[in-house]
C-alpha atoms as a PDB file:
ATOM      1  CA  UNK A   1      -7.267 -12.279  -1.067  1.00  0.00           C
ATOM      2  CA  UNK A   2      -8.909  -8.796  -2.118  1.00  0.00           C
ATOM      3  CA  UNK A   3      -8.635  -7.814   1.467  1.00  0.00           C
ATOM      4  CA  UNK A   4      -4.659  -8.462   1.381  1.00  0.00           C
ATOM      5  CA  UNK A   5      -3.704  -6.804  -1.345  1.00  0.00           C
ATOM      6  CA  UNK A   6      -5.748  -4.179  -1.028  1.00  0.00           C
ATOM      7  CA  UNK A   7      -5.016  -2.846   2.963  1.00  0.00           C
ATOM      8  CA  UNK A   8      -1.411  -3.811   2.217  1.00  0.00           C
ATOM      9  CA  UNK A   9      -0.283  -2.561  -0.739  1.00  0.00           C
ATOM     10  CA  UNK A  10       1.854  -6.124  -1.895  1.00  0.00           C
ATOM     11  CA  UNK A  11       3.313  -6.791  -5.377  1.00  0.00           C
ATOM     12  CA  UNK A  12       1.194  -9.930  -6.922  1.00  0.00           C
ATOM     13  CA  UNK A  13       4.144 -11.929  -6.249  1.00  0.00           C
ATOM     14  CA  UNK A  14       5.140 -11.044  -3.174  1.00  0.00           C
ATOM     15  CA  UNK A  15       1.056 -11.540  -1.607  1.00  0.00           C
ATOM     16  CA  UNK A  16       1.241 -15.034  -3.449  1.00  0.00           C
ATOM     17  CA  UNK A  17       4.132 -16.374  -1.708  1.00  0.00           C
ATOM     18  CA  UNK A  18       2.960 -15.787   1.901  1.00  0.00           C
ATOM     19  CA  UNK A  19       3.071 -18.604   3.959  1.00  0.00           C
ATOM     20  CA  UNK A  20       1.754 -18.412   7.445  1.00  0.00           C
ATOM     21  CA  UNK A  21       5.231 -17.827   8.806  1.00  0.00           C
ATOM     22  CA  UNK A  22       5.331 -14.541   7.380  1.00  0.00           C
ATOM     23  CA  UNK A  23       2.473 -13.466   9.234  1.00  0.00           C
ATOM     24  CA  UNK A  24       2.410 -12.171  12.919  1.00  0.00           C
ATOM     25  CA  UNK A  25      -1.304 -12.238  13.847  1.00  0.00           C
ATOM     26  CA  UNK A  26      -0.675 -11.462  17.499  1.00  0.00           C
ATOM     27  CA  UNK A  27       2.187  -8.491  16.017  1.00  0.00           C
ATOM     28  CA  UNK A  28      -0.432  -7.930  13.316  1.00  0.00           C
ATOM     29  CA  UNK A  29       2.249  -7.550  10.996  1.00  0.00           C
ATOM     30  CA  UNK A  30       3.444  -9.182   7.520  1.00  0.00           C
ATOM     31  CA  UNK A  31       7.405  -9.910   6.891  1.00  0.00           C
ATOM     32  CA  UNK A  32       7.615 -10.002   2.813  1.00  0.00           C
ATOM     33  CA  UNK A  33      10.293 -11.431   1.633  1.00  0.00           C
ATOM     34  CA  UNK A  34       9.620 -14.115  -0.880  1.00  0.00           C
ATOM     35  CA  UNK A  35       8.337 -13.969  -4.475  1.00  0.00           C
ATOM     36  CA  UNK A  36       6.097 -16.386  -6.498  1.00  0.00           C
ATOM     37  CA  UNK A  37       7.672 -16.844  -9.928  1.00  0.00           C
ATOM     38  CA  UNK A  38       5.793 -18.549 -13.272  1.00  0.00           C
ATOM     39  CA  UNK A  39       8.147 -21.772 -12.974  1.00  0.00           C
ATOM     40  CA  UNK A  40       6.028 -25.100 -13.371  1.00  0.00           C
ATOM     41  CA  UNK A  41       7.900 -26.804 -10.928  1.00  0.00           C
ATOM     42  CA  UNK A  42       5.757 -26.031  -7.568  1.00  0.00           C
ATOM     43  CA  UNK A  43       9.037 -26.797  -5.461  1.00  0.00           C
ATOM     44  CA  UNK A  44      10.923 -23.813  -7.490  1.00  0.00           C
ATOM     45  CA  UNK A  45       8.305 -21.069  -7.347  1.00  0.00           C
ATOM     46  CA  UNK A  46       8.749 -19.515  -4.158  1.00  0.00           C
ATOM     47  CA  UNK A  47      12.051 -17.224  -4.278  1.00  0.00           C
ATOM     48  CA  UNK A  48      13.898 -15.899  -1.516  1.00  0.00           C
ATOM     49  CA  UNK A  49      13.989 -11.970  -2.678  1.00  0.00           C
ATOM     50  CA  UNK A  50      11.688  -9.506  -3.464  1.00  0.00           C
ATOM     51  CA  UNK A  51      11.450  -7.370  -7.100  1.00  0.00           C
ATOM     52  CA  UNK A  52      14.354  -4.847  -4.796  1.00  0.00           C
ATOM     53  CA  UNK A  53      16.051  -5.052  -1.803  1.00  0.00           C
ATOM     54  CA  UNK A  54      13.669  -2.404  -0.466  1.00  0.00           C
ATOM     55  CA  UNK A  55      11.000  -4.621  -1.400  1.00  0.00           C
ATOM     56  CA  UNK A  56      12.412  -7.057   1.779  1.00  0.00           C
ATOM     57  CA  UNK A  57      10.059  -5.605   4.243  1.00  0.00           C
ATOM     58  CA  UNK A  58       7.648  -5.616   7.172  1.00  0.00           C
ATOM     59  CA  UNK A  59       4.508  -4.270   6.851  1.00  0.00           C
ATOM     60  CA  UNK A  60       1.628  -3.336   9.428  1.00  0.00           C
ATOM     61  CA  UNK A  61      -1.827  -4.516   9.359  1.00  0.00           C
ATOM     62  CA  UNK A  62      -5.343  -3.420  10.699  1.00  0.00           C
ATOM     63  CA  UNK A  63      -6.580  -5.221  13.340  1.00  0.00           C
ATOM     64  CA  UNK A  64      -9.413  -5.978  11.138  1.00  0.00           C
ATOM     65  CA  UNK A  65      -7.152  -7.533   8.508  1.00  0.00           C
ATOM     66  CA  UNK A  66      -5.552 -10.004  11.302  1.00  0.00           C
ATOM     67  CA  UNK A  67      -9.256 -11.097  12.501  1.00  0.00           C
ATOM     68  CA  UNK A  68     -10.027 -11.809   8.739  1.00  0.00           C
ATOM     69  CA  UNK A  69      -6.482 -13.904   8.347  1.00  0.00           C
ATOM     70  CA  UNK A  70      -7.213 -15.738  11.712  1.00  0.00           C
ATOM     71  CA  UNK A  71     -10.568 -16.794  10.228  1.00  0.00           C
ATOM     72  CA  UNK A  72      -8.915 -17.869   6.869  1.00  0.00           C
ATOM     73  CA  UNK A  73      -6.260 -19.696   8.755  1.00  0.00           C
ATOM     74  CA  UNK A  74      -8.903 -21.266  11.002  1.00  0.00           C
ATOM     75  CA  UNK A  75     -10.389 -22.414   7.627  1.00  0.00           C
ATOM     76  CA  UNK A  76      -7.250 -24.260   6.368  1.00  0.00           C
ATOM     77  CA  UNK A  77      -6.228 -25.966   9.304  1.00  0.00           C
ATOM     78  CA  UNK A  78      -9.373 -27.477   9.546  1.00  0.00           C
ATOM     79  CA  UNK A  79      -8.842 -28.932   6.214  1.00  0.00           C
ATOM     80  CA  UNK A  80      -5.289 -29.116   6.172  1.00  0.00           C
ATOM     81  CA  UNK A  81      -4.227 -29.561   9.688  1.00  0.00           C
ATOM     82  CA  UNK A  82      -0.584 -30.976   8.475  1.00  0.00           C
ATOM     83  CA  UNK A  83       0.960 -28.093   6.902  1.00  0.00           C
ATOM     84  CA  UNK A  84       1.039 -25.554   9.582  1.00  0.00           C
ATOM     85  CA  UNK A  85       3.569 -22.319   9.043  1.00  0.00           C
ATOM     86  CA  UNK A  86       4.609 -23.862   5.725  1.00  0.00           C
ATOM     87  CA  UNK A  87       1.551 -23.279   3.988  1.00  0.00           C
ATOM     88  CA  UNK A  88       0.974 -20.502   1.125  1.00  0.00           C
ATOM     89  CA  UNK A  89      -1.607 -18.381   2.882  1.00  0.00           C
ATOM     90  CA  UNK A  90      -3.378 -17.323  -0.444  1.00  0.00           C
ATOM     91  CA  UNK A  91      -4.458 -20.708  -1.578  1.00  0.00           C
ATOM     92  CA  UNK A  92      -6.968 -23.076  -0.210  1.00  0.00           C
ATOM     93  CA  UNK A  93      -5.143 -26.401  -0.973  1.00  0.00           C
ATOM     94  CA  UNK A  94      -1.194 -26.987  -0.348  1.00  0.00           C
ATOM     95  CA  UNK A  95      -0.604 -25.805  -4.415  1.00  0.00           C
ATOM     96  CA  UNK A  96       0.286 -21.985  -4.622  1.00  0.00           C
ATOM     97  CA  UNK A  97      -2.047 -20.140  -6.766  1.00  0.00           C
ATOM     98  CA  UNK A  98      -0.928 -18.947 -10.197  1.00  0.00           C
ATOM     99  CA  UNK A  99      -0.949 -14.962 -11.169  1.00  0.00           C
ATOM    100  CA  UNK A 100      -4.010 -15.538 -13.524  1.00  0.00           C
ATOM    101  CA  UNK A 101      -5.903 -17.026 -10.374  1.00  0.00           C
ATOM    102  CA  UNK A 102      -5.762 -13.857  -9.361  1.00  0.00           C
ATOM    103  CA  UNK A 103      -6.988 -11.797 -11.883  1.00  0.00           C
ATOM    104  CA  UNK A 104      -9.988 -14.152 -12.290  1.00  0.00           C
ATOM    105  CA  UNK A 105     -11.376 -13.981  -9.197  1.00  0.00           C
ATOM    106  CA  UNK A 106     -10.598 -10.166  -9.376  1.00  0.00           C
ATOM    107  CA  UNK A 107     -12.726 -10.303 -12.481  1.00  0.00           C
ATOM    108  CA  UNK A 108     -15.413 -12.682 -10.968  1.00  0.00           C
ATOM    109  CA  UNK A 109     -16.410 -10.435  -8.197  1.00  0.00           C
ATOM    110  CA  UNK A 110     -15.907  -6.919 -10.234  1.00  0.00           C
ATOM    111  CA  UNK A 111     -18.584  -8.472 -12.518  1.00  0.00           C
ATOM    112  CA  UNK A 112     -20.689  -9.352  -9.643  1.00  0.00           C
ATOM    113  CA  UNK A 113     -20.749  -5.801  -8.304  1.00  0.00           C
ATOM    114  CA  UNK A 114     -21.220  -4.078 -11.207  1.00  0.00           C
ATOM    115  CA  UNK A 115     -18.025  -2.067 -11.828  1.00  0.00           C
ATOM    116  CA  UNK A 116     -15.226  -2.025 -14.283  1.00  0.00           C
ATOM    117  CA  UNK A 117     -12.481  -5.189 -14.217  1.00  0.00           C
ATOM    118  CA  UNK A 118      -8.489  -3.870 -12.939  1.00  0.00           C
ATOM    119  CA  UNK A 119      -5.456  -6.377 -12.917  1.00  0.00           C
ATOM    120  CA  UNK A 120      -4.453  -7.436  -9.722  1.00  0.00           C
ATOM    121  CA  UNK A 121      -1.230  -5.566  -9.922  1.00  0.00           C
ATOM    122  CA  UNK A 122      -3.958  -2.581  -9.453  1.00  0.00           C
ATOM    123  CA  UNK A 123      -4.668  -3.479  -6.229  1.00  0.00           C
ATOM    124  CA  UNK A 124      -1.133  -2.333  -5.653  1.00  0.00           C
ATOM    125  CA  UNK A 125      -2.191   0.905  -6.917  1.00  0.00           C
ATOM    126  CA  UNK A 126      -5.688   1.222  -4.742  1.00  0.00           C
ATOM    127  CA  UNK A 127      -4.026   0.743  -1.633  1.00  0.00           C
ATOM    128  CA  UNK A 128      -1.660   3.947  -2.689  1.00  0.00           C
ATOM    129  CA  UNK A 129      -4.412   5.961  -3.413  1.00  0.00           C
ATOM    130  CA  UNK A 130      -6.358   4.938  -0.031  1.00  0.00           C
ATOM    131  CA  UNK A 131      -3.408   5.966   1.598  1.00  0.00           C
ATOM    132  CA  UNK A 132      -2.413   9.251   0.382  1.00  0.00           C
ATOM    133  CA  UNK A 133      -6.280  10.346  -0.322  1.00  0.00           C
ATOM    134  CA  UNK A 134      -8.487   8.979   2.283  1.00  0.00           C
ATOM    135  CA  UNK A 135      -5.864   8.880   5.273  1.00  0.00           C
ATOM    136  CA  UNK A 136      -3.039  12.056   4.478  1.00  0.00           C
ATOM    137  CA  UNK A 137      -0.244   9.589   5.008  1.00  0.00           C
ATOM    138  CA  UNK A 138       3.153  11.066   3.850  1.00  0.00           C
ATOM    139  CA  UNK A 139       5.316  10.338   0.985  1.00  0.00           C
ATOM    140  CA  UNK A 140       8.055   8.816   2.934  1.00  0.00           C
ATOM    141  CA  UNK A 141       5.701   6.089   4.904  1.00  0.00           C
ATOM    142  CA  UNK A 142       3.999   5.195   1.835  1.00  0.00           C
ATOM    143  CA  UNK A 143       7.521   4.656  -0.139  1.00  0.00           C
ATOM    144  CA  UNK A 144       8.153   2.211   2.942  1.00  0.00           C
ATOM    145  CA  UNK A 145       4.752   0.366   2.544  1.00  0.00           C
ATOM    146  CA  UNK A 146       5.507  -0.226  -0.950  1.00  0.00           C
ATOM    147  CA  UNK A 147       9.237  -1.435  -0.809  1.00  0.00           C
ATOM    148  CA  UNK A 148      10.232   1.196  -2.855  1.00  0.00           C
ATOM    149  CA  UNK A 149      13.866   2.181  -2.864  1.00  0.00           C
ATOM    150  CA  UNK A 150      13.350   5.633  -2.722  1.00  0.00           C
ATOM    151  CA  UNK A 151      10.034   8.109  -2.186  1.00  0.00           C
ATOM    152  CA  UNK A 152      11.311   9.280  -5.400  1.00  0.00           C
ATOM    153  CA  UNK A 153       9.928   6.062  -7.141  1.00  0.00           C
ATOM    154  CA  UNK A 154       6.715   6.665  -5.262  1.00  0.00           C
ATOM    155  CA  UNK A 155       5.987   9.880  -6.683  1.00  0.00           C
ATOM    156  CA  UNK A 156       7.226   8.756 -10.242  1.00  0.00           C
ATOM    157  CA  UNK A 157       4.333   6.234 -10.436  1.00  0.00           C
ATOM    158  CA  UNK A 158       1.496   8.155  -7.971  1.00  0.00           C
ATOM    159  CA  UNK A 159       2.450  12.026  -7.965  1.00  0.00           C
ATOM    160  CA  UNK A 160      -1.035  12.309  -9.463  1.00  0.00           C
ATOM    161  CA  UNK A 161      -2.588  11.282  -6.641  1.00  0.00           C
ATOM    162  CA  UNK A 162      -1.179  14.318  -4.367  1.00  0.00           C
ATOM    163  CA  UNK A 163      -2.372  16.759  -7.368  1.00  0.00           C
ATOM    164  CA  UNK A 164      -5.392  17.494  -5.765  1.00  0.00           C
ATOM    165  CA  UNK A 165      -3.777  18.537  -2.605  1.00  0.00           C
ATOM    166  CA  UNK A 166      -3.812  22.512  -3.371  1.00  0.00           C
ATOM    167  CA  UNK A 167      -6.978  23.034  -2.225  1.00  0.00           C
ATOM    168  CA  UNK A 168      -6.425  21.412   0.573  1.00  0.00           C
ATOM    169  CA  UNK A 169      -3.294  24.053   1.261  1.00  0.00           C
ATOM    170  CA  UNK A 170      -5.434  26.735   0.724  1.00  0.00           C
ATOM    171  CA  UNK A 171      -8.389  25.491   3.006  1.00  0.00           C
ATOM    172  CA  UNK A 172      -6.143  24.968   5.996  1.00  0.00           C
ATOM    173  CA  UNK A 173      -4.673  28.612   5.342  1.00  0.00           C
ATOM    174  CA  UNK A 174      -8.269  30.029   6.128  1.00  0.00           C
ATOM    175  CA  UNK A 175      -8.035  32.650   8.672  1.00  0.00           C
ATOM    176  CA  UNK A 176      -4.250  32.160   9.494  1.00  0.00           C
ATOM    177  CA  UNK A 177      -3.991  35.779   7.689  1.00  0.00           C
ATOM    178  CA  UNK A 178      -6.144  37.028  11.112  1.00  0.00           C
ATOM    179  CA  UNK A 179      -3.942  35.367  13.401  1.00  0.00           C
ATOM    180  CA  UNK A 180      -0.684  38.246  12.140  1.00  0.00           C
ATOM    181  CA  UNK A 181      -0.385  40.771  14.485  1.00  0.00           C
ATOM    182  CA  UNK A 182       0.242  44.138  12.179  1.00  0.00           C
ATOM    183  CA  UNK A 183       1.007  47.676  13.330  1.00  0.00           C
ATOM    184  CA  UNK A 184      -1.694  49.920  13.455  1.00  0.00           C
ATOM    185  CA  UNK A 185       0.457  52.493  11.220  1.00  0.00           C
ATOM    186  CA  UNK A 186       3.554  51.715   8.876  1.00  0.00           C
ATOM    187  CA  UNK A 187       6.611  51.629   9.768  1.00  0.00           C
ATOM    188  CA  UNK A 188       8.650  52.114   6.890  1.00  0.00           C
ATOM    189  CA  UNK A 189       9.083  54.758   4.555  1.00  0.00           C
ATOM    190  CA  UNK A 190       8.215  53.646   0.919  1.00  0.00           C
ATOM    191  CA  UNK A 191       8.438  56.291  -1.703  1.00  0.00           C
ATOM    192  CA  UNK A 192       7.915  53.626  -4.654  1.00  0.00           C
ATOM    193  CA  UNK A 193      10.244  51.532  -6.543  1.00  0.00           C
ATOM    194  CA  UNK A 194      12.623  53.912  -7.999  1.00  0.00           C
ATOM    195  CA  UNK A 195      15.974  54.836  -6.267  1.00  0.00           C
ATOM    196  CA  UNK A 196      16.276  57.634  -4.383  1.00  0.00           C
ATOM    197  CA  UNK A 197      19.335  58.999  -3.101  1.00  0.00           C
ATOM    198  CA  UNK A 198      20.185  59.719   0.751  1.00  0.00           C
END
């Protein structure tokens, strides 16, 4: 589950609605276009749309991701060899799991290791930040990744994360002031700022 949301960058809702048909293992890719809503009726909580239209969306995964799914969906078959592609991939009986699931478990294993707890909904926010700070990926790809309309809506919630990027400008720009080829005298006249007449 951490694995998911975290190398994909999915809305709560959207990871939580998965069922097996959504997911390409030999494509290693992810088709989002449900959502998991609070209703109590189990039969009514999986919604054809997404929080936007952009939010209808494919999304690539590691290799590594689709060996960990394949093992997962190994798992269930074994003990739920009737439900095939119509199972919810994030849940290890035929129930989907609820939001707060989520953030439990998140909780569980942050205490475990030691660090701070985040809401699951900051997974969202991790995978961003992986993204644009470990990997350089551009505005426009990440925007995709997310289902965000525009990159514009990107950069509203993680322009932070590029803030940092100025010395990494000015490192690049290291010796490109060598690589000019200049005159070896001047070739204009300057007699200051002031005007002069012809």
């Amino acid at each position: 589950m951490l694995n998911l949301y975290y190398f994909t960058g999915m809305r709560v809702s959207e990871a939580l609605a998965l069922w097996w048909s959504d997911i390409n293992l030999n494509g290693a890719y992810i088709t989002v276009s449900h959502t998991l809503t609070n209703s109590k009726d189990s039969n009514k909580r999986r919604k054809p749309y997404t929080k936007t239209a952009s939010g209808m969306r494919t999304i690539d995964i590691p290799q590594d991701l689709v060996e960990l799914l394949a093992w997962w969906r190994k798992i269930q078959n074994d003990n739920l060899p009737q439900h095939g592609n119509d199972h919810y991939v994030l849940s290890p009986t035929d129930r989907p799991l609820h939001r707060s699931s989520v953030n439990n478990i998140i909780n569980r294993y942050a205490d475990l290791a030691g660090v701070h707890r985040i809401k699951a909904k900051e997974l969202r926010a991790s995978h961003a930040s992986l993204l644009i700070n470990q990997y350089n990926i551009d505005i426009l790809a990440v925007s995709q990744r997310l289902g965000h309309a525009k990159p514009t809506t990107t950069l509203k919630y993680y322009a932070q994360l590029w803030r940092g990027r100025n010395r990494t400008v000015a490192d690049r720009l290291n010796g490109a002031m060598g690589e000019i080829n200049h005159p070896s005298h001047s070739l204009v006249k300057f007699v200051g700022n002031q005007y002069v007449k012809p």
